[in-house]
Every structure is written in C-alpha cells, then in structure tokens.
N, C-alpha and C. Protein backbone atom coordinates (compact mmCIF):
# COMPACT_ATOMS: atom_id res chain seq x y z
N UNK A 1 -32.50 -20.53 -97.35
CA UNK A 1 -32.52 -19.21 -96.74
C UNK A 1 -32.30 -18.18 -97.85
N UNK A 2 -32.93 -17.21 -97.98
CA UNK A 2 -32.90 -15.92 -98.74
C UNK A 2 -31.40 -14.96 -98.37
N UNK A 3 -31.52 -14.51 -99.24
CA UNK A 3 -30.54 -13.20 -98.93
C UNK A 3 -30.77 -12.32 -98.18
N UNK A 4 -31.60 -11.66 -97.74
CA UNK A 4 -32.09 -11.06 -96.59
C UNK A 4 -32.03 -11.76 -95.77
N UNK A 5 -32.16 -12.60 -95.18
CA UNK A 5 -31.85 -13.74 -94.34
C UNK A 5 -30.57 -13.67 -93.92
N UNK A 6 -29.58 -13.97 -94.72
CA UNK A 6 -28.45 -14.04 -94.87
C UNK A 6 -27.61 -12.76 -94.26
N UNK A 7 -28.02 -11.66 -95.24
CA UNK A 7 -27.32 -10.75 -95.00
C UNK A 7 -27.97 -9.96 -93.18
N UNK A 8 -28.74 -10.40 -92.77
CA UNK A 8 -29.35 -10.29 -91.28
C UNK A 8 -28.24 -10.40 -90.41
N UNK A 9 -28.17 -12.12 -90.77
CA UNK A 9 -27.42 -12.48 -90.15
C UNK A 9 -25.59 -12.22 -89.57
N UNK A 10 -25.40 -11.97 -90.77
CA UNK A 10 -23.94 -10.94 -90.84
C UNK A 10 -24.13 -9.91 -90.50
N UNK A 11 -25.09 -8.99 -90.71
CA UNK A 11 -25.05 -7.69 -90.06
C UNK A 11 -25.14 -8.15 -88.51
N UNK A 12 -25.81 -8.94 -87.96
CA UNK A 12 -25.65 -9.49 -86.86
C UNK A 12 -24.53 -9.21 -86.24
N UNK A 13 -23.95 -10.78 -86.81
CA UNK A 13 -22.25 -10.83 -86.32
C UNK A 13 -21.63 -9.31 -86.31
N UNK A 14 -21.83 -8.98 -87.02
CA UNK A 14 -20.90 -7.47 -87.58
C UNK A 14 -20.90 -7.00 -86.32
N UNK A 15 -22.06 -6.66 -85.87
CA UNK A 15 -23.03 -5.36 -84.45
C UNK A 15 -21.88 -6.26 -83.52
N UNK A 16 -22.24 -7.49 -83.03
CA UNK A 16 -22.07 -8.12 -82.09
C UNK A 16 -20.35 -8.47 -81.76
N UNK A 17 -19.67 -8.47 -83.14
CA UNK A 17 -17.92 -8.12 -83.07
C UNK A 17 -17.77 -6.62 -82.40
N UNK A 18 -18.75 -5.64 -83.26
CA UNK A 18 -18.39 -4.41 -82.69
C UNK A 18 -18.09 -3.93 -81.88
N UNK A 19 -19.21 -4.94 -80.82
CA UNK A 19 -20.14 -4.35 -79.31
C UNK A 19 -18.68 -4.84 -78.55
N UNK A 20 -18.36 -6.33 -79.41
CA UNK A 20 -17.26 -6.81 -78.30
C UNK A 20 -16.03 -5.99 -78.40
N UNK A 21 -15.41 -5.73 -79.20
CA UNK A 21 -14.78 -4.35 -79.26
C UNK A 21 -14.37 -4.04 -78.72
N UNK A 22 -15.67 -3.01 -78.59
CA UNK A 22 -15.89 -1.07 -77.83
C UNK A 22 -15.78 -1.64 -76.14
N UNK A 23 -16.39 -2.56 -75.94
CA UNK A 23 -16.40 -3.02 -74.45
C UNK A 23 -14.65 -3.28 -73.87
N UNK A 24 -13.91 -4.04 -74.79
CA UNK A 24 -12.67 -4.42 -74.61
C UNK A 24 -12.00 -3.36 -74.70
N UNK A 25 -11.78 -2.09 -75.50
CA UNK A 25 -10.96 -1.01 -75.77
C UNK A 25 -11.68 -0.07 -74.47
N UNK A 26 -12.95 -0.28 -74.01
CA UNK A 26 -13.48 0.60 -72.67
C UNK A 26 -12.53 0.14 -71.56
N UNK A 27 -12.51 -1.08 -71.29
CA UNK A 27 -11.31 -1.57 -70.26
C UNK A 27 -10.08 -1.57 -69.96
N UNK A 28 -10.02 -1.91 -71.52
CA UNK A 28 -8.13 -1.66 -71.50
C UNK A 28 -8.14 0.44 -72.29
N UNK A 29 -8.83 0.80 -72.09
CA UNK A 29 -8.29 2.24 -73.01
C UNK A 29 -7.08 2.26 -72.62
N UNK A 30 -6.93 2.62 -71.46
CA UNK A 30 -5.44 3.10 -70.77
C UNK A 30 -4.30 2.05 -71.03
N UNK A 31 -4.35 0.64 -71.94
CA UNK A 31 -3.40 0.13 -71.97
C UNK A 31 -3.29 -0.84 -71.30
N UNK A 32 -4.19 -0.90 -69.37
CA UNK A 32 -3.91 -1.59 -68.65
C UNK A 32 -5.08 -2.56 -68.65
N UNK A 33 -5.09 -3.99 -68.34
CA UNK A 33 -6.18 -4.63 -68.50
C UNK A 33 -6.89 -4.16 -67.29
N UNK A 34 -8.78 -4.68 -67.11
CA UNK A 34 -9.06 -3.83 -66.06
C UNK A 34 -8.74 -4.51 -64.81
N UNK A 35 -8.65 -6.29 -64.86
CA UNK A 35 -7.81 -7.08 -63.42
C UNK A 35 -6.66 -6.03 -62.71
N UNK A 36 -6.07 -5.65 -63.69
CA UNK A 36 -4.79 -5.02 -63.30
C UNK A 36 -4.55 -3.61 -62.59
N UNK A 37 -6.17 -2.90 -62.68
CA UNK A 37 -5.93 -1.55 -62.26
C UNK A 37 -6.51 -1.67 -60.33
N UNK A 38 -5.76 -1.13 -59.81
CA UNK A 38 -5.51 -0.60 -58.19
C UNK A 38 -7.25 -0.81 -58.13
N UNK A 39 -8.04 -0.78 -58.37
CA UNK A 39 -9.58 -0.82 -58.02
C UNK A 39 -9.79 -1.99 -57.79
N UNK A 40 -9.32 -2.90 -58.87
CA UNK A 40 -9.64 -4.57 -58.84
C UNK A 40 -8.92 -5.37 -57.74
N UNK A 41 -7.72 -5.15 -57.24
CA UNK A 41 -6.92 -5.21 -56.90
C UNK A 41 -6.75 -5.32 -55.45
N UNK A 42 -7.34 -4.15 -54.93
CA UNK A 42 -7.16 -3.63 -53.62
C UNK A 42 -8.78 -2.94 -53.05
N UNK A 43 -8.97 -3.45 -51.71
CA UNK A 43 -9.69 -2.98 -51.01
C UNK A 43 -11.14 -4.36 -50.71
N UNK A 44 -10.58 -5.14 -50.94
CA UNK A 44 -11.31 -6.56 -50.83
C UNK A 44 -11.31 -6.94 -49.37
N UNK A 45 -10.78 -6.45 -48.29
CA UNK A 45 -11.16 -6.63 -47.25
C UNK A 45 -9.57 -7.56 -46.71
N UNK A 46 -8.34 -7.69 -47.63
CA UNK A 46 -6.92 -8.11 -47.05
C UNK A 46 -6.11 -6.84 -47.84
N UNK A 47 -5.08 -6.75 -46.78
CA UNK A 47 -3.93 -6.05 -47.43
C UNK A 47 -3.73 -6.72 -48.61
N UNK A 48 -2.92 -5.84 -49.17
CA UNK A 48 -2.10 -6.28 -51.09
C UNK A 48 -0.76 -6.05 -50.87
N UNK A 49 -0.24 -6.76 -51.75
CA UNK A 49 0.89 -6.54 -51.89
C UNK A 49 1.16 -6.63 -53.33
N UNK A 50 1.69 -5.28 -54.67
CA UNK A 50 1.69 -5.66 -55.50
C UNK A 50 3.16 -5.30 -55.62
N UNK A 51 3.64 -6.57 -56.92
CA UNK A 51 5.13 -6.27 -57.34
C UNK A 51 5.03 -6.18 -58.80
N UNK A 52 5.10 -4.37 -59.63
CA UNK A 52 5.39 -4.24 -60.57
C UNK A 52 6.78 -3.80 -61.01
N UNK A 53 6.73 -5.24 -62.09
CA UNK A 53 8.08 -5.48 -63.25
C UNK A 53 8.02 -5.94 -63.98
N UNK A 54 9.36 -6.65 -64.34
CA UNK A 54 9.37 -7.20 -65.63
C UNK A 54 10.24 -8.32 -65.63
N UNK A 55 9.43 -9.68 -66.13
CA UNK A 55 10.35 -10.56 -66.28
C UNK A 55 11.53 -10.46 -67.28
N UNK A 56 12.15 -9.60 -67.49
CA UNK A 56 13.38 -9.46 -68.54
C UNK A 56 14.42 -8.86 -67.62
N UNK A 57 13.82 -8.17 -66.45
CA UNK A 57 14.77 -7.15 -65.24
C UNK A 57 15.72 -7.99 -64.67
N UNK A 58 16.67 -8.18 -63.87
CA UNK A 58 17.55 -8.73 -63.00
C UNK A 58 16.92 -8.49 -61.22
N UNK A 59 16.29 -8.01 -61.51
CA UNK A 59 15.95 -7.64 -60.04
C UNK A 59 14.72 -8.30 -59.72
N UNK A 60 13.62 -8.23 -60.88
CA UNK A 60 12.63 -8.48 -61.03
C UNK A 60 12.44 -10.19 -61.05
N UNK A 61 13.70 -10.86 -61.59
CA UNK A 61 13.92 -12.59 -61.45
C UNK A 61 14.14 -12.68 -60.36
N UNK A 62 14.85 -12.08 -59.89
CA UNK A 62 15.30 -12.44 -58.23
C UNK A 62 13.97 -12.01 -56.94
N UNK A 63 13.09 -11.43 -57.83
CA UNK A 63 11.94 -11.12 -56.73
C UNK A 63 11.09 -12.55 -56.63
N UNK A 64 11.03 -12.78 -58.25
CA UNK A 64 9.86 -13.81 -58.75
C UNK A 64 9.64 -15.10 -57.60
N UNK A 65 10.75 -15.78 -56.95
CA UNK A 65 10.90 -16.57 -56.16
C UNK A 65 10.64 -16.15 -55.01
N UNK A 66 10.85 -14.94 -54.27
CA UNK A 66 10.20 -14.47 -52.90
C UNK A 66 8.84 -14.54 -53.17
N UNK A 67 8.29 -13.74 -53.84
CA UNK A 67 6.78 -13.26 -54.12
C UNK A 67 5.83 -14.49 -54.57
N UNK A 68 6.46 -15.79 -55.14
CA UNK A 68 5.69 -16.84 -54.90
C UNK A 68 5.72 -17.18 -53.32
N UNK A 69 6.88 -17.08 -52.66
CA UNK A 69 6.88 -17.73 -51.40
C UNK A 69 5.81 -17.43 -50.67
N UNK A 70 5.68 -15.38 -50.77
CA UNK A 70 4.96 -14.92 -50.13
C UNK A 70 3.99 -15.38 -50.44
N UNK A 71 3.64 -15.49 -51.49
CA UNK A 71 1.72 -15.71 -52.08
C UNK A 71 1.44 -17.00 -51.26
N UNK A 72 2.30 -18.11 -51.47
CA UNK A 72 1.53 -19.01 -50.28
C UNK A 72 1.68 -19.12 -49.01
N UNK A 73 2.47 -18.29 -48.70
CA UNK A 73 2.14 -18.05 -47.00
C UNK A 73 1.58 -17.52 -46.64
N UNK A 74 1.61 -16.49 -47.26
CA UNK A 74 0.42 -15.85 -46.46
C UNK A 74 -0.99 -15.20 -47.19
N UNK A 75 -1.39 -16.99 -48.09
CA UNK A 75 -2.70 -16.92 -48.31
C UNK A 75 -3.96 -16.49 -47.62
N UNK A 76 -4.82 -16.31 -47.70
CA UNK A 76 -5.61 -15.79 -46.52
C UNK A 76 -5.44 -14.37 -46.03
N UNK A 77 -3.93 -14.02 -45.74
CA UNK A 77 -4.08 -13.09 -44.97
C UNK A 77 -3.09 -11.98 -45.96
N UNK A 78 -2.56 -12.14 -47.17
CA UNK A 78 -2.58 -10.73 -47.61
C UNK A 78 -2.55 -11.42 -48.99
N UNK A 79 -2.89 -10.54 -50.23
CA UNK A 79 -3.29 -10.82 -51.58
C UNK A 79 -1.60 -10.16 -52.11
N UNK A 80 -0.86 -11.04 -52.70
CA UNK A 80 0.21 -10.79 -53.67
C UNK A 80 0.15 -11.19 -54.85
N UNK A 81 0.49 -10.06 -55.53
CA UNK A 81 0.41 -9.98 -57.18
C UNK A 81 1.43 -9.30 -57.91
N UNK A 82 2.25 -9.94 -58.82
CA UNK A 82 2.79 -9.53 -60.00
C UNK A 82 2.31 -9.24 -61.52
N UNK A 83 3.16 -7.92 -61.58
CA UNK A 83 1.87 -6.99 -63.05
C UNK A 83 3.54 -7.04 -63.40
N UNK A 84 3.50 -7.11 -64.74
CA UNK A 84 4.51 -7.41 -66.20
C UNK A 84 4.62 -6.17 -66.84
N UNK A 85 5.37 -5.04 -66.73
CA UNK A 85 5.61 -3.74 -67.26
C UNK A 85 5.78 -4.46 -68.83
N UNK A 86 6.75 -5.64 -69.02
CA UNK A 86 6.82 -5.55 -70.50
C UNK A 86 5.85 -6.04 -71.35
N UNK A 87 4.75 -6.43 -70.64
CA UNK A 87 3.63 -6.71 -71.26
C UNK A 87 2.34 -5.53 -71.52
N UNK A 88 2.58 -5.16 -70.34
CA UNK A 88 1.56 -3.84 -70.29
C UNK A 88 2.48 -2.38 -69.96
N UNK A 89 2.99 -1.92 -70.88
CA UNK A 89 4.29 -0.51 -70.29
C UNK A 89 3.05 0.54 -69.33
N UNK A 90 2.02 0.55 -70.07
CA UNK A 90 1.10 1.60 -69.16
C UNK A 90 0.88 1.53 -68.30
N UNK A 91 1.68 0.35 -67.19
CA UNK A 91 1.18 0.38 -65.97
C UNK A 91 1.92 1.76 -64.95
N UNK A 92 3.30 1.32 -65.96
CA UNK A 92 3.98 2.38 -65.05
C UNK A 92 3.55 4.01 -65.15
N UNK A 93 2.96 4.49 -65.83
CA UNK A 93 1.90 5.67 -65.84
C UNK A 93 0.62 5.24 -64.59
N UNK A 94 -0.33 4.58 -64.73
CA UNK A 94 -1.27 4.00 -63.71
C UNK A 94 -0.52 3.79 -62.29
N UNK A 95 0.70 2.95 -62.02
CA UNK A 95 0.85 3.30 -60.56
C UNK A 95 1.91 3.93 -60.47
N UNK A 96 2.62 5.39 -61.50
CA UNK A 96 3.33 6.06 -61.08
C UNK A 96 4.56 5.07 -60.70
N UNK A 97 5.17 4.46 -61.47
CA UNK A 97 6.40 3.38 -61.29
C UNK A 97 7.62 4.05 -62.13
N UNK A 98 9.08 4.43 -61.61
CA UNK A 98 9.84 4.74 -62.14
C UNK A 98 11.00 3.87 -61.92
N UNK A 99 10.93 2.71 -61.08
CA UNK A 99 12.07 1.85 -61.46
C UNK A 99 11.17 0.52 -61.31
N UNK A 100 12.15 -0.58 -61.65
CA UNK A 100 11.48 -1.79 -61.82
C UNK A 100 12.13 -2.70 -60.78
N UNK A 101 12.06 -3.29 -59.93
CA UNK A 101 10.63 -3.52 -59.60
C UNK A 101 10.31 -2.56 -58.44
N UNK A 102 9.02 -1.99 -58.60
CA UNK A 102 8.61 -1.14 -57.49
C UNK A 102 7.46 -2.25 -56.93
N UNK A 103 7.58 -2.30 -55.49
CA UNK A 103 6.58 -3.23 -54.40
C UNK A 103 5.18 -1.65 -54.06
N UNK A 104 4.26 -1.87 -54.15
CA UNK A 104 3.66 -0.85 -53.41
C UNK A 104 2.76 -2.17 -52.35
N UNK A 105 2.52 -1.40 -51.30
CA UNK A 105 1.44 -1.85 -50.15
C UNK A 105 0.30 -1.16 -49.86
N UNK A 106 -1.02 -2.27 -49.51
CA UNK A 106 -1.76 -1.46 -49.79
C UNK A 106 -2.52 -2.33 -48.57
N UNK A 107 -3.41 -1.09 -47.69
CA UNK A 107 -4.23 -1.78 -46.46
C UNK A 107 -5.32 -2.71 -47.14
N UNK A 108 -6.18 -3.03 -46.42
CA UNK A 108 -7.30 -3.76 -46.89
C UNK A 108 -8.28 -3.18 -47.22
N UNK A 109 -8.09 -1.85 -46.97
CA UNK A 109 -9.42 -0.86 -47.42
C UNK A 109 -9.03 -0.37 -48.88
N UNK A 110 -7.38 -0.57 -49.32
CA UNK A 110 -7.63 -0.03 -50.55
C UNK A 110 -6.05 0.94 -50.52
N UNK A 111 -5.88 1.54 -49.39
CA UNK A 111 -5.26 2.91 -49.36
C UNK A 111 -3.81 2.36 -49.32
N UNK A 112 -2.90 2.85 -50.23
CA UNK A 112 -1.76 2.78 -49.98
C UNK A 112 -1.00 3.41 -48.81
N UNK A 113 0.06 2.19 -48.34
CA UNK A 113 0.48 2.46 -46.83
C UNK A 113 2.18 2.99 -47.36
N UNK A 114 2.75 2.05 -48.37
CA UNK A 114 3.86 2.34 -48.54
C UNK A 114 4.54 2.02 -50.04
N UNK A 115 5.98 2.25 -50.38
CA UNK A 115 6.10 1.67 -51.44
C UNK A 115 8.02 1.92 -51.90
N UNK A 116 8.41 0.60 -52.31
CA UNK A 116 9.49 0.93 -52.55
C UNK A 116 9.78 0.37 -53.71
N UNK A 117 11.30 0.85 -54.54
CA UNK A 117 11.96 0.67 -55.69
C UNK A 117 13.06 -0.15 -55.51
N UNK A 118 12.92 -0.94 -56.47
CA UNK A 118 14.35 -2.12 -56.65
C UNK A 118 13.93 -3.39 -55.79
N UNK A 119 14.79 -4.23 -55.88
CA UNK A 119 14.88 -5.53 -55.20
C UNK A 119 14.57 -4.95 -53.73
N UNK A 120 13.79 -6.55 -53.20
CA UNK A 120 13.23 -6.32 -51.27
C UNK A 120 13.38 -7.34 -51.23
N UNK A 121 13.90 -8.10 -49.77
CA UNK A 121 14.08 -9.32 -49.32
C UNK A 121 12.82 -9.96 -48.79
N UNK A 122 12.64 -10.44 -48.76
CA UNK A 122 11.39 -11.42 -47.68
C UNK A 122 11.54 -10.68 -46.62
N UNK A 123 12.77 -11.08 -45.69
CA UNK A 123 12.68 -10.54 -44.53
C UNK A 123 12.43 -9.29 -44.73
N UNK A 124 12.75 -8.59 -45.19
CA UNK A 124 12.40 -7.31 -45.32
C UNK A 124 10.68 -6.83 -45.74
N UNK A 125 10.62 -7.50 -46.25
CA UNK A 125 9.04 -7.04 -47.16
C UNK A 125 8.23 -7.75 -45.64
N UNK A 126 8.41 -8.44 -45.02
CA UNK A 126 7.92 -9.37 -43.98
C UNK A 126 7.83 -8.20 -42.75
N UNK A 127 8.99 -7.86 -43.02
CA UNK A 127 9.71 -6.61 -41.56
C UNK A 127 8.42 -5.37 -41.92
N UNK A 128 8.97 -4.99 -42.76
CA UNK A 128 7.55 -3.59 -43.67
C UNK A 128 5.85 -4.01 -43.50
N UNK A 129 5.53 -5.40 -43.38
CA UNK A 129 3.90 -5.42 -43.19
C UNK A 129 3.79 -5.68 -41.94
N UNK A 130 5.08 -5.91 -40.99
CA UNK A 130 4.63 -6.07 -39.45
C UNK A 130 4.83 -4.47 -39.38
N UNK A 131 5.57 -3.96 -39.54
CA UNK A 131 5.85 -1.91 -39.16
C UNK A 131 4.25 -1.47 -39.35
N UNK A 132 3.71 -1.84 -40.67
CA UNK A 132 2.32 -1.19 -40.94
C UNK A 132 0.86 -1.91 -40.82
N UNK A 133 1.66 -2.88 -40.03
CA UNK A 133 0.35 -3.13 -39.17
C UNK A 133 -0.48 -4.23 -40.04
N UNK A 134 0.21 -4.74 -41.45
CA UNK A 134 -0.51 -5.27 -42.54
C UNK A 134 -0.88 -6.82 -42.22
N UNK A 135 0.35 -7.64 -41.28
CA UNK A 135 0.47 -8.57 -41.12
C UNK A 135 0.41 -8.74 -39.76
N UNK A 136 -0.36 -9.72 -39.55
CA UNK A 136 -0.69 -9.81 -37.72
C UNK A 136 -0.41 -11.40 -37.09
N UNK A 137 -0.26 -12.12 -38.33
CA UNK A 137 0.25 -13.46 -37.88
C UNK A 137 1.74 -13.95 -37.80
N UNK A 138 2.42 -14.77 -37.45
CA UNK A 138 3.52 -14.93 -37.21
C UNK A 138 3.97 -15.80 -38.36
C-alpha cells in the first residue's frame, strides 16, 4: 500500500472518531446521558416512577431496597428508575432536585403528577400512586 493509501485511511479514522464525538457531546451536552433525560423516560404509555440520588446519601441506601422491591412488583404496570446525582451532578439542574433523594411521579403520558424530597416508605410511595390514580392494581 502507498502512502496515500495510508494516509486515506487515517484521515478516515480521524473523520469517523470525530463524528463519534460530536454525536456523544450532542447527547450528553447538558452533562446528563440522553437514557436519563425526562423524554426517554416518561410517556411510554406506564406511569414512572423516578428516584434521584446518590448512592453515598443515607437516605438514598435506605431507598435502594424499596425501589428494587417496587421495580418488580409492579413490572408491567409502572416503570421505576434510579438516576445517580454522584455520577451525573447535572441531573439535579435537569429535574430541578434540591435534596437527595427526591421521588418525582410521572403519568403515562409523560406529565408530572407529583414529587417529593427525602426518604418515602413503600407504603407510602404505594399510598401516593393509588391517591393519583397511577396504580390500579392491588
């Protein structure tokens, strides 16, 4: 192979690192990956339930074990997710979060119904999607 050849080829790669890039810094600009932003998230046709914190919080360990519970119970019928402030701090700019852990709820169309700060019990978070209508099974 020639040098022109060669050097093609690297300019290649070069373009094609670039492209991957600009595409990755388009998604995350804001810091937040794009899985993670309220669009991806919500409006799939089930309520959400998201819990942003931080596994380093005290409040936020003591959620970690409800919020799995929840995720498999009530598969199917509402989407629960935990987002990592100490991994991504920009979230708390994106959903407006000033303590950790904040729960927000969100209908199935998308629209936030409610949202609270600090530790929530099961029963409680359970009590809050029967009030708003989120949860219809027993």
């Amino acid at each position: 192979m020639n040098n022109i050849g060669k050097i093609g080829i690297i300019v290649t790669l070069i373009v094609a690192v670039a492209i991957v890039m600009v595409i990755k810094q388009v998604n995350t600009e804001n810091g937040v990956p794009e899985e993670y932003l309220p669009a991806q998230l919500t409006g799939k046709g089930l309520p959400v339930l998201i819990d942003i914190g931080a596994e380093t919080c005290i409040p936020c360990k003591l959620m970690a074990p409800i919020l799995k519970e929840l995720k498999a119970e009530l598969q199917g019928d509402i989407d629960v997710h935990f987002l990592d402030m100490d991994k991504y701090p920009a979230l708390a700019k994106e959903y407006r979060i000033n303590i950790k852990p904040t729960q927000i709820f969100y209908d199935a169309n998308g629209k936030e119904k409610f949202r609270h700060d600090g530790f929530y019990s099961k029963e409680d978070i359970l009590a809050k999607l029967k009030e708003l209508k989120l949860l219809t099974t027993e």
